[in-house]
Protein backbone atom coordinates (compact mmCIF):
# COMPACT_ATOMS: atom_id res chain seq x y z
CA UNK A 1 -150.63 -0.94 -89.59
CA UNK A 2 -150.76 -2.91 -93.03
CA UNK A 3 -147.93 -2.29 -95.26
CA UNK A 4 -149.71 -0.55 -97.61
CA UNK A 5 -150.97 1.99 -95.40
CA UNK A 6 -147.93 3.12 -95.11
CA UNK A 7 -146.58 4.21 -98.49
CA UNK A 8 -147.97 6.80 -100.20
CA UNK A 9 -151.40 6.43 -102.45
CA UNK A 10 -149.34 6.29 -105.49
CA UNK A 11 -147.31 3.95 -104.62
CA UNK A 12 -150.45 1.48 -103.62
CA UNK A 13 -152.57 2.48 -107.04
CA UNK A 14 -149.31 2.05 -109.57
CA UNK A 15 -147.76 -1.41 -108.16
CA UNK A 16 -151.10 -2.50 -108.93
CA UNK A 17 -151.17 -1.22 -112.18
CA UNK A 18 -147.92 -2.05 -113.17
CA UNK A 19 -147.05 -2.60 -116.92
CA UNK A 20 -150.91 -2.45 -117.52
CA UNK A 21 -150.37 1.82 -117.41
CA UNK A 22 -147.32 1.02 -119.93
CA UNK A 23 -149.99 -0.37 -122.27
CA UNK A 24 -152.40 2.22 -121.88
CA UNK A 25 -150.56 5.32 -122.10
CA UNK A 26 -147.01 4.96 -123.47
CA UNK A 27 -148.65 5.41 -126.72
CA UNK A 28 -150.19 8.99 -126.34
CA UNK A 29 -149.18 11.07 -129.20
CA UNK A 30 -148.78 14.39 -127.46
CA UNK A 31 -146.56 12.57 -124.79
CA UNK A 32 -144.40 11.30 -127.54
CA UNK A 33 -144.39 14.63 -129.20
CA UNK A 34 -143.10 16.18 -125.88
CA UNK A 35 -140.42 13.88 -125.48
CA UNK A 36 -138.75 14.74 -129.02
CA UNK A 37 -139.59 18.18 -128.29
CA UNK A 38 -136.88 18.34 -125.08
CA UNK A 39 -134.71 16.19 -126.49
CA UNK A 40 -133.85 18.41 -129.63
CA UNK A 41 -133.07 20.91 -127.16
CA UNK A 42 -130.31 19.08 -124.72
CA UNK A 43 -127.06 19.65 -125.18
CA UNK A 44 -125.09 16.01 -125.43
CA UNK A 45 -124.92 13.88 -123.29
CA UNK A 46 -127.50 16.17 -120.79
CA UNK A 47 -128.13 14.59 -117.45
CA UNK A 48 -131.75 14.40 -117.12
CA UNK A 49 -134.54 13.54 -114.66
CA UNK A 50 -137.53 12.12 -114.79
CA UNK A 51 -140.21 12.46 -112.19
CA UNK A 52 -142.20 9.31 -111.84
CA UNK A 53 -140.33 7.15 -114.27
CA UNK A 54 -142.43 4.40 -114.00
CA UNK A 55 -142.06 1.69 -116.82
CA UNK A 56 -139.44 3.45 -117.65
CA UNK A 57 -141.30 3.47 -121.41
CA UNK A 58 -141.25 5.62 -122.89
CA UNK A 59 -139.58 8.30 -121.62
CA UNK A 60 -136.59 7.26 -120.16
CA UNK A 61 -136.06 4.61 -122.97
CA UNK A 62 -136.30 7.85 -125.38
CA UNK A 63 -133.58 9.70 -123.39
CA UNK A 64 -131.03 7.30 -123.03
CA UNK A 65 -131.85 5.99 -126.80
CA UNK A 66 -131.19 9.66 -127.38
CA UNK A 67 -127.14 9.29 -125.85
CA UNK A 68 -128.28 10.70 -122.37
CA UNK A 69 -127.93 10.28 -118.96
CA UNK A 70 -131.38 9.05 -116.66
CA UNK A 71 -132.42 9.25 -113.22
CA UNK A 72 -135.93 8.50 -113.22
CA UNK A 73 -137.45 8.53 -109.65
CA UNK A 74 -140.24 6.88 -108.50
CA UNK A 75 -142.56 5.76 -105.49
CA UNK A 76 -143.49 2.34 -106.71
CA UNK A 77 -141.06 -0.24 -106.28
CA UNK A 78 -142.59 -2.40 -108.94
CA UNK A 79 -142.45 0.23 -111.32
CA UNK A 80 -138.80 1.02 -110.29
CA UNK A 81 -138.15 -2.70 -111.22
CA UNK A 82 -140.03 -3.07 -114.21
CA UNK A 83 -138.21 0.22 -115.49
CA UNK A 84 -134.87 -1.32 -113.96
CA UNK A 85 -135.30 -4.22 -116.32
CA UNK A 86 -136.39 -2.89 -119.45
CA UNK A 87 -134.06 0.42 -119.38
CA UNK A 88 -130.89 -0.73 -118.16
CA UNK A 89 -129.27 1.55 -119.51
CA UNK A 90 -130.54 4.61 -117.37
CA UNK A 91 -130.60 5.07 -112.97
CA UNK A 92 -133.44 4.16 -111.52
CA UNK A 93 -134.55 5.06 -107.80
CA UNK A 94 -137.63 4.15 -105.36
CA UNK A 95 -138.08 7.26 -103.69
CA UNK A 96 -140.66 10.41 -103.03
CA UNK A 97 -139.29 13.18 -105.08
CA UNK A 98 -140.79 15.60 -102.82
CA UNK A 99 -138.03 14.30 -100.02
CA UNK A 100 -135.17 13.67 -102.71
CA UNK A 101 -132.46 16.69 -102.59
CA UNK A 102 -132.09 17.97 -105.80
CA UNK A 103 -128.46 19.80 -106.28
CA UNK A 104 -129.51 23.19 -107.89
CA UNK A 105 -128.24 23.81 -111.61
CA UNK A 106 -127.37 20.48 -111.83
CA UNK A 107 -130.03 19.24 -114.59
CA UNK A 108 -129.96 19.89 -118.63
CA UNK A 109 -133.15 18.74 -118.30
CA UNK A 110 -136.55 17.57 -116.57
CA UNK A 111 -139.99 15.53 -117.51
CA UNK A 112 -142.84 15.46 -115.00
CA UNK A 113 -145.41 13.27 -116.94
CA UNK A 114 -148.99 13.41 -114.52
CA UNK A 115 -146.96 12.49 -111.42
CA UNK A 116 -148.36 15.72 -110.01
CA UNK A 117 -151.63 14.42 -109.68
CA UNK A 118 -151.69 12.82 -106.26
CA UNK A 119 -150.04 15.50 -104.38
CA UNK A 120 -151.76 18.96 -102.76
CA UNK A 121 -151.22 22.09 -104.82
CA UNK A 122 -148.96 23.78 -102.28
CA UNK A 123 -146.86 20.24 -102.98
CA UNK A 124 -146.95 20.76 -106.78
CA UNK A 125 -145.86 24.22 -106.89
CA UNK A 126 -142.71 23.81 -104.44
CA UNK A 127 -141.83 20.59 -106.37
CA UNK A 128 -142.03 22.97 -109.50
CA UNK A 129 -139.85 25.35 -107.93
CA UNK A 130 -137.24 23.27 -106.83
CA UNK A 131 -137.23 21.35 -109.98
CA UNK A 132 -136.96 24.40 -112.42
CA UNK A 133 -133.69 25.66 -109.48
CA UNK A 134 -132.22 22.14 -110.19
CA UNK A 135 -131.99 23.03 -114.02
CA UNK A 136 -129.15 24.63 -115.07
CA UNK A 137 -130.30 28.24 -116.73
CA UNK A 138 -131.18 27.68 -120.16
CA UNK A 139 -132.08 23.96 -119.25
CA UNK A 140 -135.72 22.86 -120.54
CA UNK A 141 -138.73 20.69 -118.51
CA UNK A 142 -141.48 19.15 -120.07
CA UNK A 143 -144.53 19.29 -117.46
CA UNK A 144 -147.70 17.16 -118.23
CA UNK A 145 -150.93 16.75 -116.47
CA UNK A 146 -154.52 16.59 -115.94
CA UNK A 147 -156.28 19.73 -116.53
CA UNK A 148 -158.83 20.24 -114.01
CA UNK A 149 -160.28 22.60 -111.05
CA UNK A 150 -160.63 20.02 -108.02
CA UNK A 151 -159.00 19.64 -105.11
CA UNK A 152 -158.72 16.38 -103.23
CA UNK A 153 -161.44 14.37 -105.07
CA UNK A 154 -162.29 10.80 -105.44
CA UNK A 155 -162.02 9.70 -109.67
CA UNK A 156 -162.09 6.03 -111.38
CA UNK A 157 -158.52 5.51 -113.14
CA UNK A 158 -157.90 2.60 -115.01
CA UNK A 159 -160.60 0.89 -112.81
CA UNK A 160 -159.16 1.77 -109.29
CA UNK A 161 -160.45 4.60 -107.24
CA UNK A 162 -157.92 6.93 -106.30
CA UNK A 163 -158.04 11.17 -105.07
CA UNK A 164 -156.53 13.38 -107.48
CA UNK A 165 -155.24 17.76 -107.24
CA UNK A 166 -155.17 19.18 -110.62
CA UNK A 167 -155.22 22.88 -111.22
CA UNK A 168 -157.84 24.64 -114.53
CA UNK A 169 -155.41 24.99 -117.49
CA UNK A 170 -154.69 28.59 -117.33
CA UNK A 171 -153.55 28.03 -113.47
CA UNK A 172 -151.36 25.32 -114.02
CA UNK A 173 -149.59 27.20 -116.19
CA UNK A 174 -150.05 30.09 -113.73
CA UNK A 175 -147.62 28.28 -111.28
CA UNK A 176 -145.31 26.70 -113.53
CA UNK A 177 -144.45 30.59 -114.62
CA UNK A 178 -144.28 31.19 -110.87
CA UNK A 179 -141.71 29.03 -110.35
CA UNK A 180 -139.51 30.75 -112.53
CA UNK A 181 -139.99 28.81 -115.80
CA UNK A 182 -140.92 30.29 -119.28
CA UNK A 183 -143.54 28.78 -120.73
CA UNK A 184 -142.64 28.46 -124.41
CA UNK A 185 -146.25 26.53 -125.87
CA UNK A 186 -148.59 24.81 -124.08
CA UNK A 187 -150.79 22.12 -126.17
CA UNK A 188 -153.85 20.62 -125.07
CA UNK A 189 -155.68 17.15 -126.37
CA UNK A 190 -158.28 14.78 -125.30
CA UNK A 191 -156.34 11.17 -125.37
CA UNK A 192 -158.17 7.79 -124.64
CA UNK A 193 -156.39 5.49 -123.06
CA UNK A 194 -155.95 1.64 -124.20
CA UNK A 195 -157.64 0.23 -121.38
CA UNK A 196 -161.59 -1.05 -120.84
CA UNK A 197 -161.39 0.80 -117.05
CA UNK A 198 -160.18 3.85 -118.76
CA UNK A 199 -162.15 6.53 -120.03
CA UNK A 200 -160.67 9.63 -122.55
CA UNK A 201 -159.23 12.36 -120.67
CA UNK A 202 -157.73 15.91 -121.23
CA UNK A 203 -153.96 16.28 -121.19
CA UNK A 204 -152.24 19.69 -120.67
CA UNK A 205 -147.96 19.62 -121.65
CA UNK A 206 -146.17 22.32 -121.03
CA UNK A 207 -142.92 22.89 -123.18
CA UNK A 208 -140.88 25.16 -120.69
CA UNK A 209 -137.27 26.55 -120.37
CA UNK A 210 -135.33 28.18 -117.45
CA UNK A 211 -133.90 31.38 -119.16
CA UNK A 212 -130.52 32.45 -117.90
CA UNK A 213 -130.63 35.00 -115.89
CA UNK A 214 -131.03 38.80 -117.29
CA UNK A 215 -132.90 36.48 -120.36
């Protein structure tokens, strides 16, 4: 079996990307937007996660710029060591989040920026569950992705073919309610990223909070 065959898909399509996604994303707006959003709402020094770190820009370079603690996880190790290099300042790990144990009420708080995307939905709603039991009550997550009804199917990104599992807008934020969060706004844009094998694309963030319990 080749090497690649055995790591998962994302892992294959984003070590060949590598600091090429960087360029074409870390400047969306509404991503930015999101970030500042959280971050006004952790307490100091909040330990944080973030799910498919990848560059480590800009998220996790916003958190620790912001005095907090990172653990950004993911499944590419040249993303985990182009994130190691330009954020040393934050933790960062090679590793499927959906096998990571996650100690519950342990988080202030949690971004998940379109790292959904190559996983089934049954996968994205228990990662979603277990995420929003990791965050302490009261603790905020910031949950991004590509709005769409498919299941499973083939797309062009950035170029490379690749199979995506998105949920319609108003079911994505069906399940992130499910899973115990409250769903404070929701804002939706078309963004276009900075890349010729790109084309624009919808983008769904949720801005959601785990309310203490009797909330």
């Amino acid at each position: 079996m080749r090497y690649e065959d055995q790591r998962p898909p994302a892992a294959v399509l984003f070590d060949a990307l590598g600091v090429d996604y960087e360029k074409a994303f870390a400047g969306a707006p509404a991503h930015r937007s999101a970030l500042e959003w959280l971050i006004e709402r952790l307490p100091p020094t909040a330990r944080t996660l973030d799910v498919g770190s990848g560059t480590g820009r800009p998220t996790a370079a916003a958190l620790v710029e912001a005095g907090h603690t990172v653990l950004g996880v993911d499944v590419s190790p040249v993303m985990v060591e182009l994130a190691a290099r330009q954020v040393p300042e934050a933790e960062f790990r090679r590793a499927d989040i959906r096998d990571l144990p996650l100690d519950a009420d342990s988080l202030d708080g949690v971004c998940v920026f379109f790292s959904l995307l190559q996983m089934t939905r049954a996968e994205q709603s228990a990662l979603v569950r277990r995420l929003t039991l990791a965050l302490k009550p009261g603790g905020h997550l910031v949950l991004a992705t590509v709005p769409a009804d498919v299941e499973d199917v083939e797309v062009v990104f950035m170029g490379r073919p690749v199979r995506a599992t998105s949920f319609a807008e108003d079911d994505f934020t069906g399940m992130a309610e499910d899973a115990g969060l409250t769903v404070l706004a929701r804002h939706s844009t078309v963004f276009a990223p900075d890349h010729p094998g790109a084309a624009p694309e919808p983008h769904l963030f949720l801005h959601c909070r785990r309310d203490e319990p009797g909330r």
